[in-house]
Protein backbone atom coordinates (compact mmCIF):
# COMPACT_ATOMS: atom_id res chain seq x y z
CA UNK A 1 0.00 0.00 0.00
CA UNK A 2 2.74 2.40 1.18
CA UNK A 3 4.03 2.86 -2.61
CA UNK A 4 0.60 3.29 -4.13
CA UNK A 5 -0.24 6.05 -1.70
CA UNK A 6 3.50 7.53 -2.25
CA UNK A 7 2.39 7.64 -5.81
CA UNK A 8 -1.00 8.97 -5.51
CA UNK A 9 0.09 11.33 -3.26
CA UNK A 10 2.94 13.14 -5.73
CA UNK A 11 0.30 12.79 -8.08
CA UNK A 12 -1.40 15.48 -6.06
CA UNK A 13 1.78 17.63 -4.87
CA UNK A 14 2.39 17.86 -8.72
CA UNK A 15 -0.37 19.61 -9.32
CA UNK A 16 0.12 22.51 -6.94
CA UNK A 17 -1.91 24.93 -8.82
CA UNK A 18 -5.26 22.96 -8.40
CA UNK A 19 -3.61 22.60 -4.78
CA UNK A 20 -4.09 26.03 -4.14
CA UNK A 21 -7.17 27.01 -5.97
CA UNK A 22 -8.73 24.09 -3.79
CA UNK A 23 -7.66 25.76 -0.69
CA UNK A 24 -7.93 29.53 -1.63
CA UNK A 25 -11.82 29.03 -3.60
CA UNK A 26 -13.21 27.83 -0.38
CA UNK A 27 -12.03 30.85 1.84
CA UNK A 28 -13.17 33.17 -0.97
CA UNK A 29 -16.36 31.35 -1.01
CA UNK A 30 -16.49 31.66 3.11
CA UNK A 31 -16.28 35.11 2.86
CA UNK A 32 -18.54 35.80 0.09
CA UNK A 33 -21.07 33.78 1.85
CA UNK A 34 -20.89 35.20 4.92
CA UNK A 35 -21.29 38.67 4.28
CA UNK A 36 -24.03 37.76 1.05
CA UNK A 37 -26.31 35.86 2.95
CA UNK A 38 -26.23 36.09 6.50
CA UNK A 39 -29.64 36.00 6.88
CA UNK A 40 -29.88 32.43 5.43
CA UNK A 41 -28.33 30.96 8.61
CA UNK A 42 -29.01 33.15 11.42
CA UNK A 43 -32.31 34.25 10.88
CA UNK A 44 -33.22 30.61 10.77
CA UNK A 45 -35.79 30.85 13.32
CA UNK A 46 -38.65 29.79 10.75
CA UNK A 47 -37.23 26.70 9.85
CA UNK A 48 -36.74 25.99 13.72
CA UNK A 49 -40.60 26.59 14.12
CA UNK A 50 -42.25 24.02 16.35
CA UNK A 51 -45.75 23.08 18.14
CA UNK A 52 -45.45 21.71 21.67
CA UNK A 53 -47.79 20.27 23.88
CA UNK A 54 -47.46 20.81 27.52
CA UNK A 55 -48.88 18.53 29.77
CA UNK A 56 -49.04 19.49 33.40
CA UNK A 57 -50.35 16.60 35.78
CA UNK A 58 -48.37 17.59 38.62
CA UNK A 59 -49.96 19.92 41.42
CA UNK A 60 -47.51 22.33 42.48
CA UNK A 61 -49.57 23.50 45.86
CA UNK A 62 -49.76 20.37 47.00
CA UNK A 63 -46.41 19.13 46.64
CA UNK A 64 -45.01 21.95 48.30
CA UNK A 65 -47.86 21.09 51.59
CA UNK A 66 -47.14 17.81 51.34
CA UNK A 67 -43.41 18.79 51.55
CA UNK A 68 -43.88 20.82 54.53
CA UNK A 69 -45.78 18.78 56.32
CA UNK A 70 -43.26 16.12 56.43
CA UNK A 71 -40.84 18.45 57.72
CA UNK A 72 -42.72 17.90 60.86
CA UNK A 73 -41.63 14.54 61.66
CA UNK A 74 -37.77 15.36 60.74
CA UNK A 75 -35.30 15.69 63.75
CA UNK A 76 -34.07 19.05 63.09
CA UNK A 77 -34.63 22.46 65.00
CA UNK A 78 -37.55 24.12 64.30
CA UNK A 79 -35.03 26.99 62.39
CA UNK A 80 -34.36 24.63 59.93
CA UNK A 81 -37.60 23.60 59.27
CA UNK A 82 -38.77 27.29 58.56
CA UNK A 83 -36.10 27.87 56.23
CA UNK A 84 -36.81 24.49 54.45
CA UNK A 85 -40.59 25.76 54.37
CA UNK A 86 -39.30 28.57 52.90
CA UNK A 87 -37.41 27.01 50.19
CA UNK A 88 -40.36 25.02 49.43
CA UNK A 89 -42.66 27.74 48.70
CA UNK A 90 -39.65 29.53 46.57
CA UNK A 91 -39.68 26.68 44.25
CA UNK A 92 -41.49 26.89 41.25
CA UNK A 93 -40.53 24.90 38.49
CA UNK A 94 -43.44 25.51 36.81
CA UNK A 95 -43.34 29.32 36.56
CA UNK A 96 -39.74 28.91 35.51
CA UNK A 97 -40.74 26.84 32.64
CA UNK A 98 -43.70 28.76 31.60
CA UNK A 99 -41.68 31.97 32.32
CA UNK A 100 -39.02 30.21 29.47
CA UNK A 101 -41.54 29.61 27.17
CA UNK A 102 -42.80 32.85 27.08
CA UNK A 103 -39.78 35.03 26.73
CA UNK A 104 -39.75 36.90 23.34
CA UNK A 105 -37.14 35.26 21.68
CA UNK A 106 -38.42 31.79 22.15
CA UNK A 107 -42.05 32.37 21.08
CA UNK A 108 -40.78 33.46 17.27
CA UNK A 109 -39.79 29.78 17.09
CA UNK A 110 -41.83 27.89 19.82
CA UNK A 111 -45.50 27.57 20.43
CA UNK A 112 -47.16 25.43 23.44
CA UNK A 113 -50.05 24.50 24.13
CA UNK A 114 -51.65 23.36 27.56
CA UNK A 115 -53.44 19.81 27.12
CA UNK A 116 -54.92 17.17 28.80
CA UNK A 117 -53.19 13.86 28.70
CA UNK A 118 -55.64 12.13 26.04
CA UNK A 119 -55.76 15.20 23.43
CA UNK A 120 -51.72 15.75 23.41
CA UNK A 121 -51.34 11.96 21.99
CA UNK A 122 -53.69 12.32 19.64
CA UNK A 123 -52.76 15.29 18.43
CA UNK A 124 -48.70 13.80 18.38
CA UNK A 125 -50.40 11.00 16.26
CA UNK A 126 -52.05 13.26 13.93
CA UNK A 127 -48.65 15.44 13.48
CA UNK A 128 -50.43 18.60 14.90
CA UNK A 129 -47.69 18.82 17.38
CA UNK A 130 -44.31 17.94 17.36
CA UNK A 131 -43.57 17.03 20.65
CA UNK A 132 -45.32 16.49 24.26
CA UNK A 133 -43.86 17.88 27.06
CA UNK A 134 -45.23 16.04 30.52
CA UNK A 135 -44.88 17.48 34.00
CA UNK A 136 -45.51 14.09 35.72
CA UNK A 137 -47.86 13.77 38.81
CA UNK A 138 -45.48 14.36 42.04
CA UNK A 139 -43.16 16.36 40.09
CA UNK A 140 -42.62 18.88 42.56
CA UNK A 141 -42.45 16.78 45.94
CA UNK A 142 -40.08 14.27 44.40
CA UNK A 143 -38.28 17.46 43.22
CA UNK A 144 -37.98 19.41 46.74
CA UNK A 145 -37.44 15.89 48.55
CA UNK A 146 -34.45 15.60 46.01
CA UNK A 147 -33.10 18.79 46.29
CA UNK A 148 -33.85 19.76 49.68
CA UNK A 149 -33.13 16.94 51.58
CA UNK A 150 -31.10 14.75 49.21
CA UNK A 151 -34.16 11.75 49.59
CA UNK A 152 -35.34 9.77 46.61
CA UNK A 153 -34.65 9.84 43.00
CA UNK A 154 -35.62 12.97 41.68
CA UNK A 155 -37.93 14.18 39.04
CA UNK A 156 -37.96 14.29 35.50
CA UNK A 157 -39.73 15.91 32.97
CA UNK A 158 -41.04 13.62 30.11
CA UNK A 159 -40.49 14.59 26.31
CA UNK A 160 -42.17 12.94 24.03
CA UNK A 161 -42.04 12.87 19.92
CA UNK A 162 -43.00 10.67 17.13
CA UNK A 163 -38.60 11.19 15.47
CA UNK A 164 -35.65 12.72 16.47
CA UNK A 165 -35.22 15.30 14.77
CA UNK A 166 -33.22 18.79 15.19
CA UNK A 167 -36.44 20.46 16.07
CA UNK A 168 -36.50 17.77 19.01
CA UNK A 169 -32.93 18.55 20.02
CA UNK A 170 -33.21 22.38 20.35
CA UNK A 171 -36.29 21.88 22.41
CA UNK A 172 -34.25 18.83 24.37
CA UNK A 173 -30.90 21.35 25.00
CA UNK A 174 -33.87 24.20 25.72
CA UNK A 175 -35.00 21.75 28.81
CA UNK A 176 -31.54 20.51 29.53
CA UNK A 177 -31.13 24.50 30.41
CA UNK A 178 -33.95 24.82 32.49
CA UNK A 179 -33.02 21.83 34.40
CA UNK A 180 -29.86 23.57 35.05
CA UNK A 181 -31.82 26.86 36.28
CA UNK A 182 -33.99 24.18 38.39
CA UNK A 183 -31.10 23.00 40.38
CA UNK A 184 -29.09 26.23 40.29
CA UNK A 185 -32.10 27.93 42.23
CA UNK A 186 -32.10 25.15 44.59
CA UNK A 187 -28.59 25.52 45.41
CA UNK A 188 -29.04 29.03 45.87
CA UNK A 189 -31.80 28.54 47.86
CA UNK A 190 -29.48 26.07 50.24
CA UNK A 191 -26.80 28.24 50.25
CA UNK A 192 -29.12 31.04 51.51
CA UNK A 193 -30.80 28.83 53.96
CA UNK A 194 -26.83 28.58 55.42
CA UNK A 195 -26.28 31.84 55.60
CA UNK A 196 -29.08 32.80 56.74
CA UNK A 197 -28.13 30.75 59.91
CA UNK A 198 -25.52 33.03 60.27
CA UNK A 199 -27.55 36.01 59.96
CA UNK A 200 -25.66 37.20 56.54
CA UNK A 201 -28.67 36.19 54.15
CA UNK A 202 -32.27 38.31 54.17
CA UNK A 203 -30.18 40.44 51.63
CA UNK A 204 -30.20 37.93 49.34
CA UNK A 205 -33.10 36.09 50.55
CA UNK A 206 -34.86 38.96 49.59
CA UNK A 207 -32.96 39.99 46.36
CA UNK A 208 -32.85 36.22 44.99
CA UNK A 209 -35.35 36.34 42.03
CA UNK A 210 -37.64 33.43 41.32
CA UNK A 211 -36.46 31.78 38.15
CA UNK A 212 -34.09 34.42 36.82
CA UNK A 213 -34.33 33.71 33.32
CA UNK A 214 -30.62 34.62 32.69
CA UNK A 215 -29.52 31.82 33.97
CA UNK A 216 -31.75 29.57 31.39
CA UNK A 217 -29.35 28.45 28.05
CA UNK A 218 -31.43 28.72 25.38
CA UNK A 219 -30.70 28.08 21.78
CA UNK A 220 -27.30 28.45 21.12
CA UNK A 221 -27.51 29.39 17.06
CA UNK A 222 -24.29 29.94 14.97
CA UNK A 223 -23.03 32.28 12.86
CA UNK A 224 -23.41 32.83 9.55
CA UNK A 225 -19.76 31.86 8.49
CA UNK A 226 -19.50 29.12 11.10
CA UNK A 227 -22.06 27.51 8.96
CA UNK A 228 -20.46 28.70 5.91
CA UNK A 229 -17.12 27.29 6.78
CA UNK A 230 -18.26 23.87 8.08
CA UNK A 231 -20.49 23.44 5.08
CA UNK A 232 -17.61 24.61 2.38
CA UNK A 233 -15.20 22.74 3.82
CA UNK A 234 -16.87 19.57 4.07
CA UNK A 235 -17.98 20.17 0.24
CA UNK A 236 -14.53 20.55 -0.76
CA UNK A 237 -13.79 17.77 1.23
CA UNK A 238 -15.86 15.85 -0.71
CA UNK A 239 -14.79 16.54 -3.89
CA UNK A 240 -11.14 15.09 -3.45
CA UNK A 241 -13.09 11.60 -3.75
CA UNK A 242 -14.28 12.54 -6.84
CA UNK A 243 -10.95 14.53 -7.88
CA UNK A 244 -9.15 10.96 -7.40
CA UNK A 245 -11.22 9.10 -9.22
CA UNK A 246 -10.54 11.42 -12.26
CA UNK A 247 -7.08 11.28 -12.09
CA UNK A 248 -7.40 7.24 -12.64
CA UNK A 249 -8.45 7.87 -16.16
CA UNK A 250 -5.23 8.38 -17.41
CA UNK A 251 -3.60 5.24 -15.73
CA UNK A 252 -6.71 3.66 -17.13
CA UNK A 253 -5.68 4.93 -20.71
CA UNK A 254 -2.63 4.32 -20.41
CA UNK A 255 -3.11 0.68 -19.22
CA UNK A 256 -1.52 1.16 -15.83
CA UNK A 257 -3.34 -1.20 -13.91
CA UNK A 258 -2.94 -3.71 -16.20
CA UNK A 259 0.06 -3.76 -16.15
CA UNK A 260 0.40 -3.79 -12.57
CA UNK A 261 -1.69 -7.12 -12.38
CA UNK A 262 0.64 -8.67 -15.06
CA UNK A 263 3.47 -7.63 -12.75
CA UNK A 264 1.59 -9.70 -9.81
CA UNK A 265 0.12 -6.63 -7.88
CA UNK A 266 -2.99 -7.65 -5.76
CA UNK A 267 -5.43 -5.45 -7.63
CA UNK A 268 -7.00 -4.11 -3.81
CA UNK A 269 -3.42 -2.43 -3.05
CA UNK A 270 -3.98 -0.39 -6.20
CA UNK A 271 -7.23 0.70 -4.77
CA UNK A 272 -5.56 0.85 -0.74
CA UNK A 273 -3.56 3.06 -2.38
CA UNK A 274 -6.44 5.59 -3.51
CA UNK A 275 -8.27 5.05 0.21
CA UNK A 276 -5.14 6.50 2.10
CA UNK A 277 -4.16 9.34 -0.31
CA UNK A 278 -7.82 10.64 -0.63
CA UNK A 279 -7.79 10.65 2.94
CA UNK A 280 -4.83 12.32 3.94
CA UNK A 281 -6.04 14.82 1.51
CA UNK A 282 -9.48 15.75 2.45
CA UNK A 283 -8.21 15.56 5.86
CA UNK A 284 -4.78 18.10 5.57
CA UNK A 285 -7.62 19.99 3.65
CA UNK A 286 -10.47 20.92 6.04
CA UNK A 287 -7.47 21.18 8.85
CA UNK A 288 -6.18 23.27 6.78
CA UNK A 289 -9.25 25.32 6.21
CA UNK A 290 -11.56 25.49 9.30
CA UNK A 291 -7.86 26.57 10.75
CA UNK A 292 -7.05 29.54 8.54
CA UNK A 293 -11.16 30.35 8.58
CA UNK A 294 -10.73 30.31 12.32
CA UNK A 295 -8.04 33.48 12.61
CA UNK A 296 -9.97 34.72 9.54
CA UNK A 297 -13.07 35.13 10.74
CA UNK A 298 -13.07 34.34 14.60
CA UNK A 299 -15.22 31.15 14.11
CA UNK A 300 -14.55 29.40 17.39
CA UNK A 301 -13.32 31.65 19.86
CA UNK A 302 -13.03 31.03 23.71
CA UNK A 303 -13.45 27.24 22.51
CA UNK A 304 -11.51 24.81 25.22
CA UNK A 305 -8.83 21.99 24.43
CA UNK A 306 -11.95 19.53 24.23
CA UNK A 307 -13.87 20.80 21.73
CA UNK A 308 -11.42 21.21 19.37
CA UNK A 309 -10.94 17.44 20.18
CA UNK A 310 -14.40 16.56 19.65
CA UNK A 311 -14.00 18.66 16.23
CA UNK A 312 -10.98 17.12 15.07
CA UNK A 313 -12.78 13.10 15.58
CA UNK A 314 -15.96 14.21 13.48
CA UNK A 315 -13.80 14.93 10.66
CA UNK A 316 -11.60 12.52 11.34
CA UNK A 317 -14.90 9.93 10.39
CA UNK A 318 -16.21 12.36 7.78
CA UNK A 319 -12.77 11.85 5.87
CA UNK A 320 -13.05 8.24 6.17
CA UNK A 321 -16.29 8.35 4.40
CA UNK A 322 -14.67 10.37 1.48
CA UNK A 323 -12.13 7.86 1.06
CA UNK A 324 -14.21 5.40 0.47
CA UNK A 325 -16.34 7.40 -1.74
CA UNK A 326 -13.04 7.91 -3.58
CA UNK A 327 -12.46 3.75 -3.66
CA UNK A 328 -16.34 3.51 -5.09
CA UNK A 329 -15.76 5.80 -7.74
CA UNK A 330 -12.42 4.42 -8.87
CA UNK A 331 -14.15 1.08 -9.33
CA UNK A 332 -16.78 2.40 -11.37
CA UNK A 333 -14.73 3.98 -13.17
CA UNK A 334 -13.03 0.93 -13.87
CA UNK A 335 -15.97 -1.16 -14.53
CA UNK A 336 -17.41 1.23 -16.67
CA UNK A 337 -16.14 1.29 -20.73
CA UNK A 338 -16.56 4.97 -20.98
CA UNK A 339 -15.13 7.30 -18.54
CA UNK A 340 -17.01 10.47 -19.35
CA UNK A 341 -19.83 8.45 -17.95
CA UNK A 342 -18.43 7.44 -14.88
CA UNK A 343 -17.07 10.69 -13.87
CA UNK A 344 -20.00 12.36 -14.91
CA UNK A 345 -21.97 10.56 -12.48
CA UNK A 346 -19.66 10.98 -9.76
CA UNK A 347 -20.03 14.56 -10.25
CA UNK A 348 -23.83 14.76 -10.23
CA UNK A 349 -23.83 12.35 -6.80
CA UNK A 350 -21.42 15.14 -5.79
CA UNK A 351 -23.55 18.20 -6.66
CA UNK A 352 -26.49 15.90 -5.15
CA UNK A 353 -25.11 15.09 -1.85
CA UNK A 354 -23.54 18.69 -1.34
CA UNK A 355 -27.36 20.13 -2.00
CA UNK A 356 -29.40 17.78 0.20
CA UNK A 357 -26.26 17.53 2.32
CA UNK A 358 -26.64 21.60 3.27
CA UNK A 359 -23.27 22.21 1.71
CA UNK A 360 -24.72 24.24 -1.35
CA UNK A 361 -27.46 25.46 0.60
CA UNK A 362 -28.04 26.24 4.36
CA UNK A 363 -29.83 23.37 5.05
CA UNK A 364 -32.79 25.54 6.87
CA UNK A 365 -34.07 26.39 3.98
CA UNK A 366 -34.58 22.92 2.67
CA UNK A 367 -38.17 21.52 3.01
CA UNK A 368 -38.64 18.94 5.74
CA UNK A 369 -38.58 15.98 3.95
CA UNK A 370 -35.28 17.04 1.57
CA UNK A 371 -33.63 17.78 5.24
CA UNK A 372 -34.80 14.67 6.22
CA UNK A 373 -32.84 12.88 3.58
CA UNK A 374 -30.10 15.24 4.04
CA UNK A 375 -29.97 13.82 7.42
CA UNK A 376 -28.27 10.32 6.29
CA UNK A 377 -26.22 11.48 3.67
CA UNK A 378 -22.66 11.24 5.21
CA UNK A 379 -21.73 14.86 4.36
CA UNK A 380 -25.55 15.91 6.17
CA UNK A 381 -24.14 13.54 9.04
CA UNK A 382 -20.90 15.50 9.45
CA UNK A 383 -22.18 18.71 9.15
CA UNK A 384 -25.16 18.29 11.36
CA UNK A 385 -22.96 16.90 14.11
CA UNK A 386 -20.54 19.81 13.38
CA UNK A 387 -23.30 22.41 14.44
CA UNK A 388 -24.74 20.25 17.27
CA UNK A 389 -21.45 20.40 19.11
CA UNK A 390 -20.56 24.03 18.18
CA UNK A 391 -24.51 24.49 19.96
CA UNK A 392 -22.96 22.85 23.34
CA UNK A 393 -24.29 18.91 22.73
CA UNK A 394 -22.42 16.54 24.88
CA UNK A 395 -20.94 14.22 23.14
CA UNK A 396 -22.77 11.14 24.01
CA UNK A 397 -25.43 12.70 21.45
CA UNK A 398 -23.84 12.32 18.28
CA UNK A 399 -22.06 8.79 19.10
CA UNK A 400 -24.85 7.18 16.66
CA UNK A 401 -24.28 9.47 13.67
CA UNK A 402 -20.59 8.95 13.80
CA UNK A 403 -21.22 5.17 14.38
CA UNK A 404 -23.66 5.60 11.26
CA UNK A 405 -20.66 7.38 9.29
CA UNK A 406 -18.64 4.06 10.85
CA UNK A 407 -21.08 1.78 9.25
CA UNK A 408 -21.15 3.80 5.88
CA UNK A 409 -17.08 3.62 5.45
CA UNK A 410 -17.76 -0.17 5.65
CA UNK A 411 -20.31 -0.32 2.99
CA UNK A 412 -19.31 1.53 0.73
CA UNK A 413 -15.66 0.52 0.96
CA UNK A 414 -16.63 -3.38 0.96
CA UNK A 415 -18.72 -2.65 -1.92
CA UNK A 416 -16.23 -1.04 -4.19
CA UNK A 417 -13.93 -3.97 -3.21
CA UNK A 418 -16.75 -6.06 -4.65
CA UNK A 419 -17.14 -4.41 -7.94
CA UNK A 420 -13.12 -3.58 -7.98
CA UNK A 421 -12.09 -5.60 -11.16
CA UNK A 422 -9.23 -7.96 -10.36
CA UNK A 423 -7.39 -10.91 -12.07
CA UNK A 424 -9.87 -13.52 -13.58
CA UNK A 425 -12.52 -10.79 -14.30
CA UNK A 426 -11.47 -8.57 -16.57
């Protein structure tokens, strides 16, 4: 393999020109893009647009009597127990979330609706919402007992939808925020009750603001030419697959490979060869250009150590998938008697995949089902996961679309061994 991807790879380095237009276009293109059409990306609100169903079966007053009433039969000074009453009353998780839902900026993308049970599944069923959101019964004694007095399991709020979809996960990293306000106020609240022991805390106490919507994440949405540069890089990235394929149609003409099977070459180093050279290249090549677009244009600043990490793996597995888009091409090119036709179909899949894909396009602007499809191409995959960890996803969220990206390498590499000609069939 090593000589074969020596060779492919000088075959490259000789053509420095189309070297540098391939990492020059793409910047121009960045900027171009960015300051054209802004508005594409971050006025993407409409696309975002969503109907949720709230579902409330939980009954605040109650859970906060029932709370205080079992602070009777606890051993602690009666001190405690007021401040712990106190707490109780202070929590409302309810008025946070409502409080949330009815800021400005989340209502031009977010509408709820308060349902029964019974009417919120139907209308999931009948796609008249796109998600239900359930308060479960005991929600807020299970809550207080939790954070209060570190008893039982918790709470949890319920989400439910028919797919996962990127709709689902805004609204998902929405909750995952007001959890975190949830638990911040009941720190607060603890820390207060403290200090308030010591006589430092009606200040405070009396200062502390009941849900403080400030401290709610909502939608993280990027920019305009972090979009730009993901998208344009991972199109570019693309097209070395396609660029390698093309540059087997001379050592096709020229009978290369057939000559290297007469020599005694296993025909599958040939195409190892074209695997590890594609790539290197599409790898050096988005490095190379979310890097430069990074002091450019200040994509990713502040970032820490990690998610450059997390960065680096997803297009470390998006470059795997382009080389073996590079190994699938190469056979049919092989297989195929005239090579206009292969390459020309290589470069319509191209132009395909980088439309539905949101590499052409912002992908907002697609049409549900088209961004559906988009979803599963490899290049959608990439970029998709791209912008979900730029918007603060953990990564345990996007293991199955790299594992899908896994699983595509694997087909579509095994498959191009399959229709790779070799000695007895040609």
């Amino acid at each position: 393999m090593g000589v074969f991807f020596k060779k492919d790879f000088l075959v490259y380095w000789r053509d420095r020109k189309e070297m540098l237009i391939a990492l020059f276009m793409p910047l121009v293109l960045i900027l171009i893009l960015g300051f054209a059409l802004p508005n594409w990306v971050e006025n993407s609100n409409e696309s975002l647009e969503m109907r949720v169903a709230l579902v409330v079966k939980d009954r605040h007053e109650e859970g906060v009597h029932a709370f205080q009433e079992s602070l009777k039969s606890l051993s602690i000074s009666t001190e405690e127990k007021n401040e712990l009453s106190k707490a109780a009353a202070n929590f409302q998780p309810e008025a946070l979330l409502m409080n949330m839902f009815g800021s400005e900026d989340v209502e031009e993308f977010l509408q709820v609706a308060a349902l029964d049970d019974q009417t919120a599944q139907v209308q999931l069923k009948e796609e008249k919402v796109e998600a239900v959101l359930t308060v479960p019964e005991g929600y807020t004694l299970a809550a207080l007992n939790r954070l209060l007095l570190h008893e039982g399991d918790g709470a949890v709020l319920t989400l439910t939808a028919l797919e996962n979809s990127m709709k689902v996960n805004v609204l998902q990293n929405m909750l995952d925020g007001f959890l975190g306000a949830v638990n911040y106020q009941a720190a607060l609240d603890s820390g207060m009750e403290e200090q308030e022991s010591k006589g430092e805390g009606e200040l405070a106490l009396a200062n502390s603001p009941v849900g403080g919507l400030e401290q709610i994440e909502g939608v993280d949405m990027i920019t305009s030419f972090q979009y730009y540069a993901l998208a344009v890089s991972i199109f570019f990235a693309l097209s070395v697959s396609t660029t390698t394929a093309s540059k087997s149609i001379t050592e096709k003409r020229e009978m290369v490979f057939m000559r290297l099977l007469l020599a005694g070459t296993h025909p599958f180093r040939y195409l190892s060869g074209k695997v590890g050279s594609t790539f290197c290249m599409s790898l050096l090549q988005s490095a190379v250009l979310l890097i430069v677009s990074h002091f450019l244009f200040q994509l990713f600043p502040g970032k820490s150590l990690i998610f450059w990490i997390g960065l680096t793996f997803i297009i470390f597995m998006m470059c795997l998938t382009v080389a073996a888009l590079s190994a699938f091409y190469t056979a049919m090119l092989f297989r195929m008697k005239d090579t206009d036709v292969a390459t020309g179909i290589s470069f319509i899949l191209l132009l395909v995949l980088g439309v539905i894909g949101g590499n052409l396009v912002p992908i907002y602007i697609l049409p549900d089902w088209l961004m559906s499809i988009g979803s599963v191409t490899p290049n959608g995959l990439a970029l998709m996961s791209m912008i979900q960890w730029i918007q603060g996803s953990p990564f345990q969220e996007l293991w199955l679309p790299i594992l899908y990206q896994g699983v595509f390498f694997i087909v579509i590499l095994a498959a191009s061994l399959w229709i790779f000609p070799r000695r007895g069939r040609i």
